[in-house]
N, C-alpha and C. Protein backbone atom coordinates (compact mmCIF):
# COMPACT_ATOMS: atom_id res chain seq x y z
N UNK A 1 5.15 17.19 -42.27
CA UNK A 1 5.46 15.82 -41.91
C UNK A 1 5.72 15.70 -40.41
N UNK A 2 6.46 16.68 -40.19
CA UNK A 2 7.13 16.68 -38.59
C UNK A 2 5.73 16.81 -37.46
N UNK A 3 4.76 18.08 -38.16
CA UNK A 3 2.93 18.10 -37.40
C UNK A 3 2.49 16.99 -37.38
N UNK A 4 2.94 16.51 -38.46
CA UNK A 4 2.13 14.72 -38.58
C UNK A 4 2.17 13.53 -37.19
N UNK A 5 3.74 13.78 -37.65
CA UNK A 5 3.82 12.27 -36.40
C UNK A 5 4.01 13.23 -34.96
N UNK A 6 4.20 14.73 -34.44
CA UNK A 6 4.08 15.40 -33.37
C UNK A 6 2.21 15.03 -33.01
N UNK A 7 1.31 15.32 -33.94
CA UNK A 7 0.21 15.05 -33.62
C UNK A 7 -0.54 13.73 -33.38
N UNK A 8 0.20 12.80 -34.51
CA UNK A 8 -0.30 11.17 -33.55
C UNK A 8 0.47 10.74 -32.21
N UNK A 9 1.44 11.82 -32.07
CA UNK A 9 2.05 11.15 -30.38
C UNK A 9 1.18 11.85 -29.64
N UNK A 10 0.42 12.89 -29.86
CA UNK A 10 -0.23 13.42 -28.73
C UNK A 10 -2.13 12.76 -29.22
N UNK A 11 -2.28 12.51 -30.15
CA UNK A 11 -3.36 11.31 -30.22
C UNK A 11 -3.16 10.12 -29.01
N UNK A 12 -2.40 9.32 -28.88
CA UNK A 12 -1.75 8.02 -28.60
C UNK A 12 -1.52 8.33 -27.18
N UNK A 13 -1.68 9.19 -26.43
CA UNK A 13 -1.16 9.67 -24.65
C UNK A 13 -2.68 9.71 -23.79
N UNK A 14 -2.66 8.63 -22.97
CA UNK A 14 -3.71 9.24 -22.33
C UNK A 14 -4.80 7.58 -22.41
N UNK A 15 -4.03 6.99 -23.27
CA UNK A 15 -4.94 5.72 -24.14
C UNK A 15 -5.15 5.06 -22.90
N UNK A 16 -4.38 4.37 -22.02
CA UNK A 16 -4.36 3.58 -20.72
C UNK A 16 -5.65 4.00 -20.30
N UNK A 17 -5.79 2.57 -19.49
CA UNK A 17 -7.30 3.23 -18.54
C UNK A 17 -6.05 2.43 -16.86
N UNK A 18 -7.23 2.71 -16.03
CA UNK A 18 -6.13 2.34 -14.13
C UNK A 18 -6.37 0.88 -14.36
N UNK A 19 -7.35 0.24 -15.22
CA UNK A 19 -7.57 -1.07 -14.95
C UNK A 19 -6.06 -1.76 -15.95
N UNK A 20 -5.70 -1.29 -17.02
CA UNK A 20 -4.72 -1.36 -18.03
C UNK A 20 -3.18 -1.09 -16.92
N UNK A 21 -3.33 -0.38 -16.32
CA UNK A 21 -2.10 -0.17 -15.88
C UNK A 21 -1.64 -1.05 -14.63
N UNK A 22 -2.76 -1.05 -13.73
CA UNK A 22 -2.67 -1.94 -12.71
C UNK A 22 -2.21 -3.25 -13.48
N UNK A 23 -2.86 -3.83 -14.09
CA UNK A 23 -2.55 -4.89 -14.88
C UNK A 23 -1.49 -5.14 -14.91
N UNK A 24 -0.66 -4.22 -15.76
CA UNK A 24 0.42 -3.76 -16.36
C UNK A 24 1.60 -3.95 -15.56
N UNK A 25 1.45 -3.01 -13.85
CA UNK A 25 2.02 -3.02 -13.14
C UNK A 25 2.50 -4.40 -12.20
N UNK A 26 1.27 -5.15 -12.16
CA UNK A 26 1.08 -6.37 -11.60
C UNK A 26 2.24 -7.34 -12.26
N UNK A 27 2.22 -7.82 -13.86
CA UNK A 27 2.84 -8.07 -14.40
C UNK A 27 4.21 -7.87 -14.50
N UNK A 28 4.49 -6.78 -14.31
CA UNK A 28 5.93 -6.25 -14.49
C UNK A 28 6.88 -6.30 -13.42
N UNK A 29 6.09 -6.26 -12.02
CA UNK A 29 6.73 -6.43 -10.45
C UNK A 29 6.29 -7.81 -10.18
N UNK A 30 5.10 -7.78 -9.52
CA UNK A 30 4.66 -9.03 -8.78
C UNK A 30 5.18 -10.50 -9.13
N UNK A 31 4.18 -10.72 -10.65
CA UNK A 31 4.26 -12.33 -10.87
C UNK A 31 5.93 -12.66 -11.30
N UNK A 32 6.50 -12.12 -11.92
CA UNK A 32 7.75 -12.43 -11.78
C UNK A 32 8.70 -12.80 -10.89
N UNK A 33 8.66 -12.17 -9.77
CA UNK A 33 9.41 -11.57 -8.78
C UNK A 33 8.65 -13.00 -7.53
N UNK A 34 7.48 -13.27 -7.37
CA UNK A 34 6.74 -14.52 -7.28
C UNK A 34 7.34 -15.77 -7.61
N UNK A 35 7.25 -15.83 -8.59
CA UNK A 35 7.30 -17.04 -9.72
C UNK A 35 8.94 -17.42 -9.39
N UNK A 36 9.86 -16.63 -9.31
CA UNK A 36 11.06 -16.81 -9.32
C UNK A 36 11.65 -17.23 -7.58
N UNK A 37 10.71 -16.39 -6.45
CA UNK A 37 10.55 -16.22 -5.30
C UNK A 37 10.34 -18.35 -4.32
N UNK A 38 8.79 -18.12 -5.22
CA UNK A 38 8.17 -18.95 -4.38
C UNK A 38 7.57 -20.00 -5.72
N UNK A 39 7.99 -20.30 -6.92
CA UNK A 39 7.57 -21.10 -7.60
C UNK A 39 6.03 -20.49 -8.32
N UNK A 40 5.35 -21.65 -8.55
CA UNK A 40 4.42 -22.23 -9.18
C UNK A 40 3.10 -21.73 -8.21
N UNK A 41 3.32 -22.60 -6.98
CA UNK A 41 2.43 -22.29 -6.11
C UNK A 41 1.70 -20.96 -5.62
N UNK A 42 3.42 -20.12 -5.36
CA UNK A 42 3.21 -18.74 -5.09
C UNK A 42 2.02 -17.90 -6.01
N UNK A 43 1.86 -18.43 -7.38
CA UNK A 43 0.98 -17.66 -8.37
C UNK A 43 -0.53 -18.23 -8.17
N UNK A 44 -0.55 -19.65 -7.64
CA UNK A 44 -2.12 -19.62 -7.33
C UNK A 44 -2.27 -19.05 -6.15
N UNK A 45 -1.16 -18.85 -5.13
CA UNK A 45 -2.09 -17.83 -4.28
C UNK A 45 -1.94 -16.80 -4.11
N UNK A 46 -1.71 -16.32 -4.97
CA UNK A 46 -1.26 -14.56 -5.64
C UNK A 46 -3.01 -14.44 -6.47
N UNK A 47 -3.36 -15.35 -6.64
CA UNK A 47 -4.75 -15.63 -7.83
C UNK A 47 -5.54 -15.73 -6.68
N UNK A 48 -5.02 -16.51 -5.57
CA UNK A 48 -6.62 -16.40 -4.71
C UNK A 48 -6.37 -15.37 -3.86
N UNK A 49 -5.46 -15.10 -3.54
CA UNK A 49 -5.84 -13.06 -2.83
C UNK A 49 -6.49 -12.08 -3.78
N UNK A 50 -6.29 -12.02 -4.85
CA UNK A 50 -6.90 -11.35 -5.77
C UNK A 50 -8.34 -11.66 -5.96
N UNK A 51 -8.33 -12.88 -5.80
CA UNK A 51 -10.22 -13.27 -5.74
C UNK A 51 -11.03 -12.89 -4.68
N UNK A 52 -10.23 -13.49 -3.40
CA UNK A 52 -10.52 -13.00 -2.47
C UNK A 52 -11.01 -11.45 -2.29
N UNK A 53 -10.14 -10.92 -2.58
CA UNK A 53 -9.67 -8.83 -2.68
C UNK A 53 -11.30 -8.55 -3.20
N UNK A 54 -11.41 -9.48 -4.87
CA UNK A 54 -12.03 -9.05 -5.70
C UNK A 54 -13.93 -9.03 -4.69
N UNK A 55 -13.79 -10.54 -3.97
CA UNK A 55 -15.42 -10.30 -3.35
C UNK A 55 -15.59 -9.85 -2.24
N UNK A 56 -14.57 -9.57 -1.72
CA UNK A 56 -14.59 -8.52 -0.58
C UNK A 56 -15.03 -7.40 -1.05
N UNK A 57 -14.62 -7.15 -1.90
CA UNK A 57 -15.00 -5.43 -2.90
C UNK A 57 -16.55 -5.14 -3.50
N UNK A 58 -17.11 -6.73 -3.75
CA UNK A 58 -18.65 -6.50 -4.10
C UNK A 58 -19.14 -6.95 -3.05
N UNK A 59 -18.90 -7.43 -1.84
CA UNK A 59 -19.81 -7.23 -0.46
C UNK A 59 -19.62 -5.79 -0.16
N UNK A 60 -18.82 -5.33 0.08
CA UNK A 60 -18.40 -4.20 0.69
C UNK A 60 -19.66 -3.10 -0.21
N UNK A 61 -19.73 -3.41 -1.97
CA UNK A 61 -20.24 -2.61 -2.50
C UNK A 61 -21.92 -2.84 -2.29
N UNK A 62 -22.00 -4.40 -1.97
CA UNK A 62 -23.40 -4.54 -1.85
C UNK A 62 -24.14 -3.88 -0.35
N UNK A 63 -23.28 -3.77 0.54
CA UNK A 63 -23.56 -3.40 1.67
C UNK A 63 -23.48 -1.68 2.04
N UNK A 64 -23.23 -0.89 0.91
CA UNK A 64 -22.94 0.39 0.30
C UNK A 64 -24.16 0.40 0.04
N UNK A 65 -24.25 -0.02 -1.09
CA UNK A 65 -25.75 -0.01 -2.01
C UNK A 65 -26.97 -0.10 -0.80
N UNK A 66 -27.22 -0.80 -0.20
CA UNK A 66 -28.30 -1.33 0.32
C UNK A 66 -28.39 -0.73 2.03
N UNK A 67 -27.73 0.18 2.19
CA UNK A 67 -27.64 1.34 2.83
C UNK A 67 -26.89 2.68 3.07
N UNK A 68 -27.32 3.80 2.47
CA UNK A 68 -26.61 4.69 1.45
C UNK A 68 -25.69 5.25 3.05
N UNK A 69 -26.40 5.41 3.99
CA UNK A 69 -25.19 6.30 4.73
C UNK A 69 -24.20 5.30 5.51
N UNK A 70 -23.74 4.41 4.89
CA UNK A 70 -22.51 3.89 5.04
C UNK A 70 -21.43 4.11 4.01
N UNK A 71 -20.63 5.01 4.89
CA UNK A 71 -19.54 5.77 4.08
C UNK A 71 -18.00 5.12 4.79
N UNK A 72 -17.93 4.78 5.64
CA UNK A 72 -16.60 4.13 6.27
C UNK A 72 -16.52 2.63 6.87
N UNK A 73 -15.54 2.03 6.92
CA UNK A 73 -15.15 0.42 7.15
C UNK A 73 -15.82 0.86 8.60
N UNK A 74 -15.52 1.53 9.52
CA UNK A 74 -16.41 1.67 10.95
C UNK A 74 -17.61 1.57 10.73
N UNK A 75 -18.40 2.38 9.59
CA UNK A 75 -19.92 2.40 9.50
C UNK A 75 -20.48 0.71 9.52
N UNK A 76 -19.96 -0.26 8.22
CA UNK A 76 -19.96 -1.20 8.27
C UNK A 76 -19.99 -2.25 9.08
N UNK A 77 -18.45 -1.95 10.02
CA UNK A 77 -18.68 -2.75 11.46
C UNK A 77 -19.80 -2.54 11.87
N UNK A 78 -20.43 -1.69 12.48
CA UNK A 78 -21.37 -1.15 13.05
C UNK A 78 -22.73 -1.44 12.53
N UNK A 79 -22.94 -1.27 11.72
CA UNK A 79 -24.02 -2.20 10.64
C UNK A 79 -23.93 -4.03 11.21
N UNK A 80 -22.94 -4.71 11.47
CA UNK A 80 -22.97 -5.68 11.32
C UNK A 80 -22.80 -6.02 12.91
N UNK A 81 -22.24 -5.58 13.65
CA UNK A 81 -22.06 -6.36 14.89
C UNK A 81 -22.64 -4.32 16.20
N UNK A 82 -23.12 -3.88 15.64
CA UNK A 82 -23.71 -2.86 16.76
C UNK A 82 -21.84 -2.07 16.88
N UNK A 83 -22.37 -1.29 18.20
CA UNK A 83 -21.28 -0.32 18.43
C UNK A 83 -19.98 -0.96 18.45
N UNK A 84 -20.00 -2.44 19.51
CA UNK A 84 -18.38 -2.96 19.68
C UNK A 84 -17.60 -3.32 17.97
N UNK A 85 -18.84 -3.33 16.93
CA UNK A 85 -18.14 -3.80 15.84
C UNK A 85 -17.58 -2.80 15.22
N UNK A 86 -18.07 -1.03 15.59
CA UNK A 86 -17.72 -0.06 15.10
C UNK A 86 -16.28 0.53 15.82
N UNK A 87 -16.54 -0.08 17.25
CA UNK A 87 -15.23 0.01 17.98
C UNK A 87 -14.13 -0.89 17.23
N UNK A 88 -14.24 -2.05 17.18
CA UNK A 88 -13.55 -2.96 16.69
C UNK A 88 -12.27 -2.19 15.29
N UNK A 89 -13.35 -2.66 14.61
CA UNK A 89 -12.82 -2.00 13.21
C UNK A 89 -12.18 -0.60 13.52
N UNK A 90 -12.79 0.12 13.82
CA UNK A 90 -11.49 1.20 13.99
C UNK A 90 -10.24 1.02 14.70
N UNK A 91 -10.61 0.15 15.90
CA UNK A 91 -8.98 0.12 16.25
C UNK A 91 -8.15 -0.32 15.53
N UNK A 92 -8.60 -1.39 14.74
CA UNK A 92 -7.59 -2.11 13.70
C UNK A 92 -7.46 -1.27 13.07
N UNK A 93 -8.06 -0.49 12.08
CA UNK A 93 -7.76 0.40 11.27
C UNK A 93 -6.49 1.64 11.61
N UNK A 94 -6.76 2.41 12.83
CA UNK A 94 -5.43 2.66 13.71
C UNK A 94 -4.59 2.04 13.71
N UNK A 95 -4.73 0.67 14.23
CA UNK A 95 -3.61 -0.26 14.49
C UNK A 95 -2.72 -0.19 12.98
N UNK A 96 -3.52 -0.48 12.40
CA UNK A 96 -2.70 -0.99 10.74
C UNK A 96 -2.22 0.52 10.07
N UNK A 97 -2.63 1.70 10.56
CA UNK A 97 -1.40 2.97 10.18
C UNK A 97 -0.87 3.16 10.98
N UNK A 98 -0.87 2.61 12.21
CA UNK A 98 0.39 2.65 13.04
C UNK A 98 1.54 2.10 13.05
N UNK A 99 1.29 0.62 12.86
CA UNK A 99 1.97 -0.35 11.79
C UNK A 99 2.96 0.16 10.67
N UNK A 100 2.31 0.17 9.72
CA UNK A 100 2.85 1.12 8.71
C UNK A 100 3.45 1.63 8.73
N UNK A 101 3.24 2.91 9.57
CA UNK A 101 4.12 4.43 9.97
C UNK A 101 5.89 3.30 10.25
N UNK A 102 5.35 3.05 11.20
CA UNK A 102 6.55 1.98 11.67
C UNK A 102 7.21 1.04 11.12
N UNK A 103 6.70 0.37 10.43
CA UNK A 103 7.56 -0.41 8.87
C UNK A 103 8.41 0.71 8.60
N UNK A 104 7.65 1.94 7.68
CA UNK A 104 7.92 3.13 6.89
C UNK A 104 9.04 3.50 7.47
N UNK A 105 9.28 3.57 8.63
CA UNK A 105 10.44 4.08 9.64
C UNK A 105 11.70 3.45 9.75
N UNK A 106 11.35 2.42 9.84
CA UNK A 106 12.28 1.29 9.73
C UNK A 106 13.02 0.89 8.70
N UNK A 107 12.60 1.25 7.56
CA UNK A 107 12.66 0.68 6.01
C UNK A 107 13.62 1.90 5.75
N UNK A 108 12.92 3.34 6.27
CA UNK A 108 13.70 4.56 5.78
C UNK A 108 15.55 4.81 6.63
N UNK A 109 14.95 4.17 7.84
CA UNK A 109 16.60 3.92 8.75
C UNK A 109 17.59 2.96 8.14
N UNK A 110 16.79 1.90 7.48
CA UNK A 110 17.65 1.07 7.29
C UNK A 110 18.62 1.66 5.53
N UNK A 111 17.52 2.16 5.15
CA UNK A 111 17.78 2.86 3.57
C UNK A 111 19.05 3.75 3.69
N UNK A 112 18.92 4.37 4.90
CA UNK A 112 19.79 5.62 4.70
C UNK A 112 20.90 5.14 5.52
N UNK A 113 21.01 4.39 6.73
CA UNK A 113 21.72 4.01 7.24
C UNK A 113 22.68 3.50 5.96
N UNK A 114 22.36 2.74 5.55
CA UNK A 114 23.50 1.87 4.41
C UNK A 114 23.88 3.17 3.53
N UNK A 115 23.24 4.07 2.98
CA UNK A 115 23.68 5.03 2.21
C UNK A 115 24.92 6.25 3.31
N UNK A 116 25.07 6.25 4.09
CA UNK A 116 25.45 6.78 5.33
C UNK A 116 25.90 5.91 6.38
N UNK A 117 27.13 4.87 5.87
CA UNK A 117 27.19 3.92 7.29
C UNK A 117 27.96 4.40 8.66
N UNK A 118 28.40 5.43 8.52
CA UNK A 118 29.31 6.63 9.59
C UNK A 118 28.51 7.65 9.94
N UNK A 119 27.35 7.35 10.25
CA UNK A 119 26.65 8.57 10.49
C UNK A 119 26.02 8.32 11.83
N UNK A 120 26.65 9.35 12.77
CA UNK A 120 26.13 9.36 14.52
C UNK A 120 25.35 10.60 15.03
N UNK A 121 25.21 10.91 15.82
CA UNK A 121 24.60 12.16 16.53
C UNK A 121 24.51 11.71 18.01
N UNK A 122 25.33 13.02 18.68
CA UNK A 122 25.64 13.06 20.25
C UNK A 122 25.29 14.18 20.53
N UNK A 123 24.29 14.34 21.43
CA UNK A 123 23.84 15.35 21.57
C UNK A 123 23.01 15.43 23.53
N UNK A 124 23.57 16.02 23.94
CA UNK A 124 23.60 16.29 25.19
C UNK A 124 23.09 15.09 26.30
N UNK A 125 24.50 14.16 25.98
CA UNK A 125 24.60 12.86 26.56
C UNK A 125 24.03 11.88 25.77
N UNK A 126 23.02 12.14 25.26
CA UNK A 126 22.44 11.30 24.22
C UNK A 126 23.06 10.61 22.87
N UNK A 127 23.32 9.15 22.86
CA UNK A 127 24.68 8.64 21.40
C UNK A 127 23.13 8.02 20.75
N UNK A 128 22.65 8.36 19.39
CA UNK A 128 21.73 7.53 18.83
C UNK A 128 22.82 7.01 17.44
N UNK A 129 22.91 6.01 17.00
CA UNK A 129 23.34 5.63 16.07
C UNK A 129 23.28 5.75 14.66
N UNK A 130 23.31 5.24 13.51
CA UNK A 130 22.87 5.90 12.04
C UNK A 130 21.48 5.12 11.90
N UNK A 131 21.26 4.14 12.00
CA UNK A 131 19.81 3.78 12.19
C UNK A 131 18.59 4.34 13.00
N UNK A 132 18.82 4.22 13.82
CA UNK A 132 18.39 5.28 15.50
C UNK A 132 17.96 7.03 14.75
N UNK A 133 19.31 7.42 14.31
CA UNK A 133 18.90 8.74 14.22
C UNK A 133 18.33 9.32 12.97
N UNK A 134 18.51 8.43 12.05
CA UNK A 134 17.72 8.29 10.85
C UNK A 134 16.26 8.24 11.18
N UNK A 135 15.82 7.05 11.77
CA UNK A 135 14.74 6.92 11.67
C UNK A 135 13.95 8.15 13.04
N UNK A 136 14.67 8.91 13.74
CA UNK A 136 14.01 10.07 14.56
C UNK A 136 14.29 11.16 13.84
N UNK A 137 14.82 11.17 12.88
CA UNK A 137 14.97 12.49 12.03
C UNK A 137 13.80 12.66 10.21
N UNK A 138 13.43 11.45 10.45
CA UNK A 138 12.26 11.06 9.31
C UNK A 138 11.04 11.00 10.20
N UNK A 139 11.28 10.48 11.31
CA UNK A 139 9.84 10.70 12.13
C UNK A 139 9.35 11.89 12.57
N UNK A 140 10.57 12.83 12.06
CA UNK A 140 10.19 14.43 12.82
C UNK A 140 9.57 15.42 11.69
């Protein structure tokens, strides 16, 4: 009896597909957290970024397809506007993990700072604060 239902739990694992979960996930964070945020409105344009997202994704794929050695968002630029478009796009692309990195930094100073509100470092003349030294001790 006990093989029985041990073997339909390991039947039953694995069932999800990424399209099921994303879903899933969407539901459980986003539209709520939306809806409660920014109303009504907030969800149609939570619906048109997603549309948006969605035909960006079959240009992107049609422009894949219809020339195989385009493998990167630079290749693309470059396809479409010559070298400055291949320049282009990469800087942004830099730009936007540089970005990031720096949110990431910020988010992690501010995290730990509050978990740690007495926390300094003096170190050969140098006073960085609990924010300050948080976020140079995660950047290192």
């Amino acid at each position: 009896m006990e093989e029985d239902n041990h073997e339909k739990q390991l039947d039953d694992g694995g069932s999800s597909s990424l399209f099921k979960t994303c879903f899933n996930a969407l539901n459980a964070f986003s539209v709520p957290y939306s809806l409660a945020r920014g109303g009504w409105l907030s969800l149609s344009l939570l619906l048109l970024l997603a549309a948006t997202a969605f035909y960006t994704s079959l240009l992107i794929t049609k422009c894949m397809n219809a020339d195989r050695t385009i493998k990167t968002y630079p290749d693309i630029g470059e396809r479409a506007f010559g070298r400055p478009g291949r320049i282009v796009v990469s800087v942004f692309m830099h730009l936007e993990l540089y970005l990031v990195t720096t949110g990431f930094l910020i988010v992690e100073g501010d995290n730990l700072h509050n978990l740690f509100p007495r926390f300094n470092i003096k170190m050969i003349g140098l006073r960085l604060n609990g924010k300050q030294s948080f976020m140079a001790s995660v950047a290192l």
